[in-house]
Protein backbone atom coordinates (compact mmCIF):
# COMPACT_ATOMS: atom_id res chain seq x y z
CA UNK A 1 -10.28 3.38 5.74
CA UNK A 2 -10.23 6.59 3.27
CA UNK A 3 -7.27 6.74 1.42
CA UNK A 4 -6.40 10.56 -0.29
CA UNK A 5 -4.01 11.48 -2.34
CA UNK A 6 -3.20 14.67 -4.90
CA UNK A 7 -4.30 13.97 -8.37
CA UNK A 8 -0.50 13.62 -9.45
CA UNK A 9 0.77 11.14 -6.97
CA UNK A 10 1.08 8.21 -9.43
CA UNK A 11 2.97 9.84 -11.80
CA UNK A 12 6.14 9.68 -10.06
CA UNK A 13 8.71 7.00 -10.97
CA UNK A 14 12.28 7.19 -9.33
CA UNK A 15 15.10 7.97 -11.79
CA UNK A 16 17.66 6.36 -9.73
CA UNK A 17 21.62 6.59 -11.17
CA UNK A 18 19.80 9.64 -13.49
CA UNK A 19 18.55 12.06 -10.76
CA UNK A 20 20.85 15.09 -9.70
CA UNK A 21 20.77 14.18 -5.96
CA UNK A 22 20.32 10.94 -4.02
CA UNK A 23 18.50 10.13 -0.96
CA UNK A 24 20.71 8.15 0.34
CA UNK A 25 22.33 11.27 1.88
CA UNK A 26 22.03 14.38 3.99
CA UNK A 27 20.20 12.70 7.08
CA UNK A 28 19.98 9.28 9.10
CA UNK A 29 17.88 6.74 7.79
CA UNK A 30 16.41 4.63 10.61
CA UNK A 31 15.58 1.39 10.03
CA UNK A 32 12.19 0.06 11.42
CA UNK A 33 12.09 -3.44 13.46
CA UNK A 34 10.70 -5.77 10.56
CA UNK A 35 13.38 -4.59 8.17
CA UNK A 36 16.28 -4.81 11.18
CA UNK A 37 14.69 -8.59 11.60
CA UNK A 38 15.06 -9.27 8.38
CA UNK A 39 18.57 -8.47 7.76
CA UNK A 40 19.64 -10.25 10.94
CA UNK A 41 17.79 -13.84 9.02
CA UNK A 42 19.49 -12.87 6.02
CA UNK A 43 23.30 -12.34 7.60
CA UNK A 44 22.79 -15.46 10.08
CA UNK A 45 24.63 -13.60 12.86
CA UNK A 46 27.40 -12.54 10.78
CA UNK A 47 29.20 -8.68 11.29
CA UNK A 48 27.88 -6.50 8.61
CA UNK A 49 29.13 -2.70 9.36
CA UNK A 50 27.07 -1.03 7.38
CA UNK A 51 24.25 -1.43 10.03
CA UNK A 52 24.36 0.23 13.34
CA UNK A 53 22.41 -2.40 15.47
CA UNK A 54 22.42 -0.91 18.47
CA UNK A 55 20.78 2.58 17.13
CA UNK A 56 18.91 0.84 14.39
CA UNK A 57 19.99 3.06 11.37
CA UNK A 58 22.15 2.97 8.61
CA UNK A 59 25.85 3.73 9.18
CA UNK A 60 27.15 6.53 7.15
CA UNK A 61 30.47 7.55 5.56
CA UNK A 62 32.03 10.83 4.04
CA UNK A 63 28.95 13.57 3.40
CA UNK A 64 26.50 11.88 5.24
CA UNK A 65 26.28 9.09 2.86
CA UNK A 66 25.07 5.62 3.98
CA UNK A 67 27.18 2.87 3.69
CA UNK A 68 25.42 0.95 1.09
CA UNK A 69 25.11 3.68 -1.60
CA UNK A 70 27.93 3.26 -4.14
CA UNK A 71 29.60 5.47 -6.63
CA UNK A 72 27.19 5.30 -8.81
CA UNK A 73 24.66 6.58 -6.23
CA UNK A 74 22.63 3.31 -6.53
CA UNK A 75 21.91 1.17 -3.62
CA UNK A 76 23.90 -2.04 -3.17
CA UNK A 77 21.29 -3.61 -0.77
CA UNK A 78 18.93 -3.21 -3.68
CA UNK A 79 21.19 -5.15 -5.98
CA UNK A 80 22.62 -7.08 -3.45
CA UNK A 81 19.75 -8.84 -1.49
CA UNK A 82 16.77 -7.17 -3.42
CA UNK A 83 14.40 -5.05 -2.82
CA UNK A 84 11.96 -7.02 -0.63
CA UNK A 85 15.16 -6.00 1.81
CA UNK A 86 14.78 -2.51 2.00
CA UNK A 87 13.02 -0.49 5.19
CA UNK A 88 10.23 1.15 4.93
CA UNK A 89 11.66 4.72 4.86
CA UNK A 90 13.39 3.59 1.54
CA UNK A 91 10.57 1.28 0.43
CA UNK A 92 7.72 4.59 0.72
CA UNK A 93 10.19 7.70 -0.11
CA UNK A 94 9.15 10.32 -1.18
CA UNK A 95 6.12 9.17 -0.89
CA UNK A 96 4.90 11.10 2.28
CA UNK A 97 2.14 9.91 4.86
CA UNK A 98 -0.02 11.77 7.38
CA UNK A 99 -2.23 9.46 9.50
CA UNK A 100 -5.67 10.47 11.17
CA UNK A 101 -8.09 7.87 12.41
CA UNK A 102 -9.39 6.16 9.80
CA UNK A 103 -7.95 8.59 7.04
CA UNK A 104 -4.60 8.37 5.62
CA UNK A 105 -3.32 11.33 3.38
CA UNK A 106 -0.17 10.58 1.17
CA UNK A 107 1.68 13.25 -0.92
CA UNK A 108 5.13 13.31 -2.59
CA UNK A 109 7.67 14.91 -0.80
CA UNK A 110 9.16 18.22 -2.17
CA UNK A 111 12.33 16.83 -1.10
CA UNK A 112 12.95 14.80 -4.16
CA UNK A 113 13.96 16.61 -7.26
CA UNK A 114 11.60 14.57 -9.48
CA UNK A 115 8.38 15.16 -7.06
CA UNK A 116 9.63 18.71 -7.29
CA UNK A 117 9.46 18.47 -10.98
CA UNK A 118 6.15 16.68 -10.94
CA UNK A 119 4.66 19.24 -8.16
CA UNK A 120 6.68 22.57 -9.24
CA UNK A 121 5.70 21.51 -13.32
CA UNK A 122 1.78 20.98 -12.63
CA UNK A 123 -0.26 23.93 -14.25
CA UNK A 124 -3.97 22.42 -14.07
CA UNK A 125 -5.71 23.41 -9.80
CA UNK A 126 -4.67 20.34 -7.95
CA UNK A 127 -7.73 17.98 -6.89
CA UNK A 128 -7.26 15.32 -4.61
CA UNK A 129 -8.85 11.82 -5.32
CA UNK A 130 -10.22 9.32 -2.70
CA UNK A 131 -10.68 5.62 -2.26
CA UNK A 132 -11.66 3.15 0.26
CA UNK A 133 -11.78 -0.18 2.05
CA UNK A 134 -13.26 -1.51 4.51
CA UNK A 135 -10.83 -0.98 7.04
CA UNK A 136 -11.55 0.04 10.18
CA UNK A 137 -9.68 1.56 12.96
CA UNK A 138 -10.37 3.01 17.12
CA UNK A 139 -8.36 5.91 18.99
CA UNK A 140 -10.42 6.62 21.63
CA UNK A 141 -8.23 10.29 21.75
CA UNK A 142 -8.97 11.34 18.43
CA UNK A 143 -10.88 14.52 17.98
CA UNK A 144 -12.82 13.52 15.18
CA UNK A 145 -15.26 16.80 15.69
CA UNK A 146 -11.76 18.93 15.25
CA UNK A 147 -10.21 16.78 12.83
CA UNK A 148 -13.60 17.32 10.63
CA UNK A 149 -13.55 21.46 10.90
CA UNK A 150 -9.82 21.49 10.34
CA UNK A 151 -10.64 19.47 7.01
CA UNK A 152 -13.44 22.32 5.97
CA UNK A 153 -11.25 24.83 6.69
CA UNK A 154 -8.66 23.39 4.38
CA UNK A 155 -11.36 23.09 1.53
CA UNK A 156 -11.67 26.68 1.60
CA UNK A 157 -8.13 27.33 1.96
CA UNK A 158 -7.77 25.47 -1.18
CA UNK A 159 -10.56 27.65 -2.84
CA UNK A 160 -8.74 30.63 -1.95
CA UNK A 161 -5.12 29.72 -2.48
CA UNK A 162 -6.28 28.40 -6.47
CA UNK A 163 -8.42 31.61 -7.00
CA UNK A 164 -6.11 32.84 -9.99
CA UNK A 165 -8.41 35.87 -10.47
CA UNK A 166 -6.58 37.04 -7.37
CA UNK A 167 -2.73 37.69 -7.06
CA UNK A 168 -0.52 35.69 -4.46
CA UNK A 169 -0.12 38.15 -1.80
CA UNK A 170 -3.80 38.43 -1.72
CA UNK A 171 -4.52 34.51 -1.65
CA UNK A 172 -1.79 34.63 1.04
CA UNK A 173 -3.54 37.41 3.39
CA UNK A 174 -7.11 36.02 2.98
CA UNK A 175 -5.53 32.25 4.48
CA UNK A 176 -3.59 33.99 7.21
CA UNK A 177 -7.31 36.04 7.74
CA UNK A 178 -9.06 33.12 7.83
CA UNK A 179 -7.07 30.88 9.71
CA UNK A 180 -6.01 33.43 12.40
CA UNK A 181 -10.10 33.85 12.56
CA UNK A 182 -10.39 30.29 13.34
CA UNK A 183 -8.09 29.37 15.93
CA UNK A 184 -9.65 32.35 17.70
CA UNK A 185 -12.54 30.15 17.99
CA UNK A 186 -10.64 27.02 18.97
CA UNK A 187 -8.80 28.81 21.62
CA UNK A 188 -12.18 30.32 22.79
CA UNK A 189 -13.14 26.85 23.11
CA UNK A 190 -16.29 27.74 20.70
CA UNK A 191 -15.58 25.64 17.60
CA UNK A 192 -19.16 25.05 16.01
CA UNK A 193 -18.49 29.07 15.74
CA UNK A 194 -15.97 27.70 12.66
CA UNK A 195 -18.56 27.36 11.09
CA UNK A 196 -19.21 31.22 10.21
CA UNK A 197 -15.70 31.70 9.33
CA UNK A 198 -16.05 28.95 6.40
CA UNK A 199 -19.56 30.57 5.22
CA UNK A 200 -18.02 33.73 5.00
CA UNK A 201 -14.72 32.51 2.70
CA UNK A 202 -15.95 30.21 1.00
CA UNK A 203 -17.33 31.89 -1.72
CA UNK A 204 -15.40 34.47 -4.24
CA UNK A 205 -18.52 37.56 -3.78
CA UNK A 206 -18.36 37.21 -0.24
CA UNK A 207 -14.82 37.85 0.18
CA UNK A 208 -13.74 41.19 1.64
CA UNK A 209 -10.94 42.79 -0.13
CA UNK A 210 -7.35 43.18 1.32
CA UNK A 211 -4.93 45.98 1.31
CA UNK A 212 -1.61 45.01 0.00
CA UNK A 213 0.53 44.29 3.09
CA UNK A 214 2.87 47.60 3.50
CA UNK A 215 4.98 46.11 5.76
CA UNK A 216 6.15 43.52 3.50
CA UNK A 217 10.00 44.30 3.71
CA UNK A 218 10.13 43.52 7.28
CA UNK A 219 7.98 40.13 7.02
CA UNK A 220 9.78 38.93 4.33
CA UNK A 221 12.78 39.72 6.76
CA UNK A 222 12.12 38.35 9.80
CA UNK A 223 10.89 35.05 8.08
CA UNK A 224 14.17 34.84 5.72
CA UNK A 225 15.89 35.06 9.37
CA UNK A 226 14.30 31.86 10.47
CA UNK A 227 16.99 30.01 8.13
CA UNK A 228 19.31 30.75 10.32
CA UNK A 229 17.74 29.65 13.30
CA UNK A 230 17.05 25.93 11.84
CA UNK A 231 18.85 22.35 12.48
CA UNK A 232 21.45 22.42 9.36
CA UNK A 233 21.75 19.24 7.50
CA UNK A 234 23.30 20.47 4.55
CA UNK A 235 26.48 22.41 4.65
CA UNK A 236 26.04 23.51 0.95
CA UNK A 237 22.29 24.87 2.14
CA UNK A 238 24.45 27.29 4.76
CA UNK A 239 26.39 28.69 2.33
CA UNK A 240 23.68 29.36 0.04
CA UNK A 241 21.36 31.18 2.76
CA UNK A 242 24.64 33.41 2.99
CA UNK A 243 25.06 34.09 0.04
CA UNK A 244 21.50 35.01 -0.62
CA UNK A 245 21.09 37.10 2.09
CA UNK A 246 23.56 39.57 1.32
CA UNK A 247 22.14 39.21 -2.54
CA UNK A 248 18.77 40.12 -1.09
CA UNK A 249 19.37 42.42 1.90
CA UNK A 250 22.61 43.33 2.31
CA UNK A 251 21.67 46.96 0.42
CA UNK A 252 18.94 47.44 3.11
CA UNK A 253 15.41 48.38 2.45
CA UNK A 254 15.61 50.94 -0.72
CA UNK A 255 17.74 48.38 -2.61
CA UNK A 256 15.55 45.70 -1.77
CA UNK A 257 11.95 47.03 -3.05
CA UNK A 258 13.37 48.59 -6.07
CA UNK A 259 15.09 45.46 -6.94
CA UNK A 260 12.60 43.28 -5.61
CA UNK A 261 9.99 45.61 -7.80
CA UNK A 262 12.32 44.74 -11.07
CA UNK A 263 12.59 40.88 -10.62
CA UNK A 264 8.21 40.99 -10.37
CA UNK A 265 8.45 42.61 -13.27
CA UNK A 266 10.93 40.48 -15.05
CA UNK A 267 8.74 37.57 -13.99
CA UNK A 268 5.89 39.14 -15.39
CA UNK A 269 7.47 39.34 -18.38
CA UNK A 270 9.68 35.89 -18.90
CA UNK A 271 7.48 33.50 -16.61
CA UNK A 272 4.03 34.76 -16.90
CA UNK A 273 2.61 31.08 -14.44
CA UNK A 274 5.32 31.58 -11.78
CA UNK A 275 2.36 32.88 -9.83
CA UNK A 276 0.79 28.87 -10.45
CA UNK A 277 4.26 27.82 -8.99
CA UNK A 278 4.14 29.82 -5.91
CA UNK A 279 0.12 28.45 -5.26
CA UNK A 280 1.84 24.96 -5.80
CA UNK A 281 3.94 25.56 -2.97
CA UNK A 282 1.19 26.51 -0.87
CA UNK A 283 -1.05 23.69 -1.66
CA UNK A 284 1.83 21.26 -1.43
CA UNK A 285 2.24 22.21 2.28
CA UNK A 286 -1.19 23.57 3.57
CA UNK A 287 -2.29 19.77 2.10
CA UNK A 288 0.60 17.91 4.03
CA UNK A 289 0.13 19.78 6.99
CA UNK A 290 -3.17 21.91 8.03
CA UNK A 291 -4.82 18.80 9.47
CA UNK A 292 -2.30 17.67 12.07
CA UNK A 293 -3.61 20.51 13.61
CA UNK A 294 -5.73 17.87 15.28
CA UNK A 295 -3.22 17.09 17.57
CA UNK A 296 -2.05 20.18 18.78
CA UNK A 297 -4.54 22.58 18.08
CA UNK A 298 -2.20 24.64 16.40
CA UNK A 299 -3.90 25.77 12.91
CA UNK A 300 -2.00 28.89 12.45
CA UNK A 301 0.96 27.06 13.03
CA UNK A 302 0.40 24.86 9.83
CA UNK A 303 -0.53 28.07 8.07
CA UNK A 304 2.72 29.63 8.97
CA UNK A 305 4.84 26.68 7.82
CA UNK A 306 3.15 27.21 4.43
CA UNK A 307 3.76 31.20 4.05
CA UNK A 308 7.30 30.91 6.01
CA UNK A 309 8.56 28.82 3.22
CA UNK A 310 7.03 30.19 0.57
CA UNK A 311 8.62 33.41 1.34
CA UNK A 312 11.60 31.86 2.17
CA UNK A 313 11.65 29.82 -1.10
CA UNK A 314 10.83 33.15 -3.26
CA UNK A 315 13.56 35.46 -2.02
CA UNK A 316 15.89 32.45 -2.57
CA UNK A 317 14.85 32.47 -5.79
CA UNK A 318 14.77 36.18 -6.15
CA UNK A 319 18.86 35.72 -5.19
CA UNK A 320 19.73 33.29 -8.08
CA UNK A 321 18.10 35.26 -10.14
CA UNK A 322 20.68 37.87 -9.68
CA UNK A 323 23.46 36.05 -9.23
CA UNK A 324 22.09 34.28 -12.32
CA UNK A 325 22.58 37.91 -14.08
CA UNK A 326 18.65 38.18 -13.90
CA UNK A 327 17.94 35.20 -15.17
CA UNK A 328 15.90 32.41 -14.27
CA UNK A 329 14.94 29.00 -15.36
CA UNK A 330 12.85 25.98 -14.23
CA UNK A 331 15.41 24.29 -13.19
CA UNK A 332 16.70 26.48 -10.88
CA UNK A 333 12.95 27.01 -9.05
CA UNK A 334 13.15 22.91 -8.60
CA UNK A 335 16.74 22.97 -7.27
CA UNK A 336 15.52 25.81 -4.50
CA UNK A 337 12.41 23.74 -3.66
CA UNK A 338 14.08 20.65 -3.30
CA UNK A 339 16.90 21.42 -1.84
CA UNK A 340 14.80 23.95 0.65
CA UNK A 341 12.15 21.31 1.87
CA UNK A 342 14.90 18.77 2.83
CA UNK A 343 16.08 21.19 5.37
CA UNK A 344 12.65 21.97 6.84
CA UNK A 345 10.82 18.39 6.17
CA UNK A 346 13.48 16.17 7.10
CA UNK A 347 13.71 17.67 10.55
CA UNK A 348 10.92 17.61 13.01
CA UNK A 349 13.18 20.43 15.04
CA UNK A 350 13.04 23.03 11.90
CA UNK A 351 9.11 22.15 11.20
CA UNK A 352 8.70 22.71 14.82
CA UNK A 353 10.30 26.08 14.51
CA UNK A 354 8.45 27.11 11.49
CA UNK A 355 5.23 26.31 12.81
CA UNK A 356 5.88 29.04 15.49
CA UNK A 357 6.71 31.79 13.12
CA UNK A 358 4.67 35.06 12.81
């Protein structure tokens, strides 16, 4: 078995009681069968209502809080019964998994402010470090001929998107040009043809220039839009897309490039690596994601989750900066991240959705 991971995975350490937010909140936790075992040998058949049995989650009280986080936001299972007792969703979070025959990819999840800080704080190109055992596993469906293009592909995606001698939107059109070029071939049913695409891209000289995208105002629109159209788990997330979409929008196109044209230049001035922090969001979720395009064929659907957010994240960003009085701060960058990627990665309807965005 290969094991991968980004170079920064073991430096997180949960905060517990310290961090702003919890993760015992916002969402259902479901419990998996070993764990529901075990708390059924450690009660002895007595009533414990903090467990729904039957649905095999967590109960929850007021905001979506489960039942056995305190007012302190620490877990009394944990202190209770230990924490040989907790599930595995508790037990591995945010540590993130993506499984592939024989290969298993881990990540920290955006979703938790200190990843965030970790992920959103890292200056240096990520690299991502293997190991391996001797473990050996069969699926007699797995693609392993798709699975092994998809993974090329991604190595030049991750040559392009940490090219700093280029500027974001660039990066950004040359892995929606390349990966648009690609699934032409998978949907032509002539993948070896891949192969070309990668020969051309993956080296800086032989990379064609691109034009600045002059439609820009309505992308950024229609993909902002997509907020709206997602699973809400967070009521304070609602009224912050509001907010920010009058903030961004509501003075129509004019407003928004001129303004838009004076927060890129505050940035250039006040956060000179916010361009390192926007290719940190990419490779964060074009690493997570590209290669499940095994099982669906879908690559520029794993692109589009990457750019969708990105975009989304940025004019979010771009709105507290104004309402901020044009300011901005690191802190505020991890509290959009976060607070973003727990809406989209914590629901399998909203990733759906965002994989289908153009």
């Amino acid at each position: 078995m290969l094991y991968r991971y980004p170079d920064y995975y073991d430096r997180f350490a949960c905060i517990a009681d310290r961090c702003e937010e919890t993760c015992c909140a916002g969402w259902q936790i479901v419990i998996d069968e070993d764990a529901l075992e075990k708390y059924r040998e450690k009660l002895s058949g007595k009533k414990d209502d903090r467990i729904d049995w039957e649905e095999g989650v967590f109960c929850q009280s007021g905001e979506k809080r489960c039942t056995f986080l305190n007012d302190r936001n620490l877990c009394d299972m944990y202190i209770e019964w230990g924490e040989e007792y907790l599930c595995e969703t508790c037990r591995r979070y945010p540590r993130h998994i993506e499984e592939f025959e024989n290969i298993r990819e881990y990540t920290l999840s955006l979703s938790c402010p200190e990843a965030a800080q970790i992920i959103l704080g890292n200056r240096e190109k990520v690299t991502f470090i293997e190991k391996e055992d001797e473990l050996e596993e069969e699926d007699e469906e797995f693609d392993d001929l798709l699975f092994s293009m998809l993974a090329d592909v991604r190595e030049v995606l991750y040559e392009i998107l940490q090219n700093r001698k280029l500027g974001i939107r660039q990066r950004i059109l040359l892995l929606l040009d390349v990966t648009e070029k690609c699934q032409e071939k998978i949907d032509e049913d002539d993948i070896f043809a891949i192969n070309d695409v990668i020969e051309k891209y993956s080296h800086d000289e032989k990379k064609e220039p691109v034009l600045e995208d002059a439609s820009n105002y309505e992308k950024s629109l229609a993909r902002f839009q997509m907020l709206f159209q997602m699973e809400l788990l967070n009521d304070l997330w609602a009224d912050m897309t509001d907010e920010a979409a009058e903030l961004v929008y509501g003075g129509g196109e004019s407003v928004y490039r001129k303004e838009h044209h004076e927060f890129e230049t505050w940035l250039a001035v006040h956060y000179k690596d916010y361009d390192i922090i926007l290719e940190q969001i990419l490779v964060y979720f074009i690493s997570t994601y590209f290669c499940g395009a095994v099982y669906d064929g879908g690559m520029t659907g794993k692109t589009q989750i990457a750019v969708t957010s990105l975009v989304c994240i940025n004019e979010m960003l771009f709105a507290r900066w104004k309402k901020n009085g044009k300011e901005l701060d690191f802190s505020d960058i991890v509290t959009i991240a976060y607070m973003y990627s727990r809406e989209l990665e914590h629901s399998d309807v909203n990733l759906e959705l965002f994989s289908g965005a153009e």
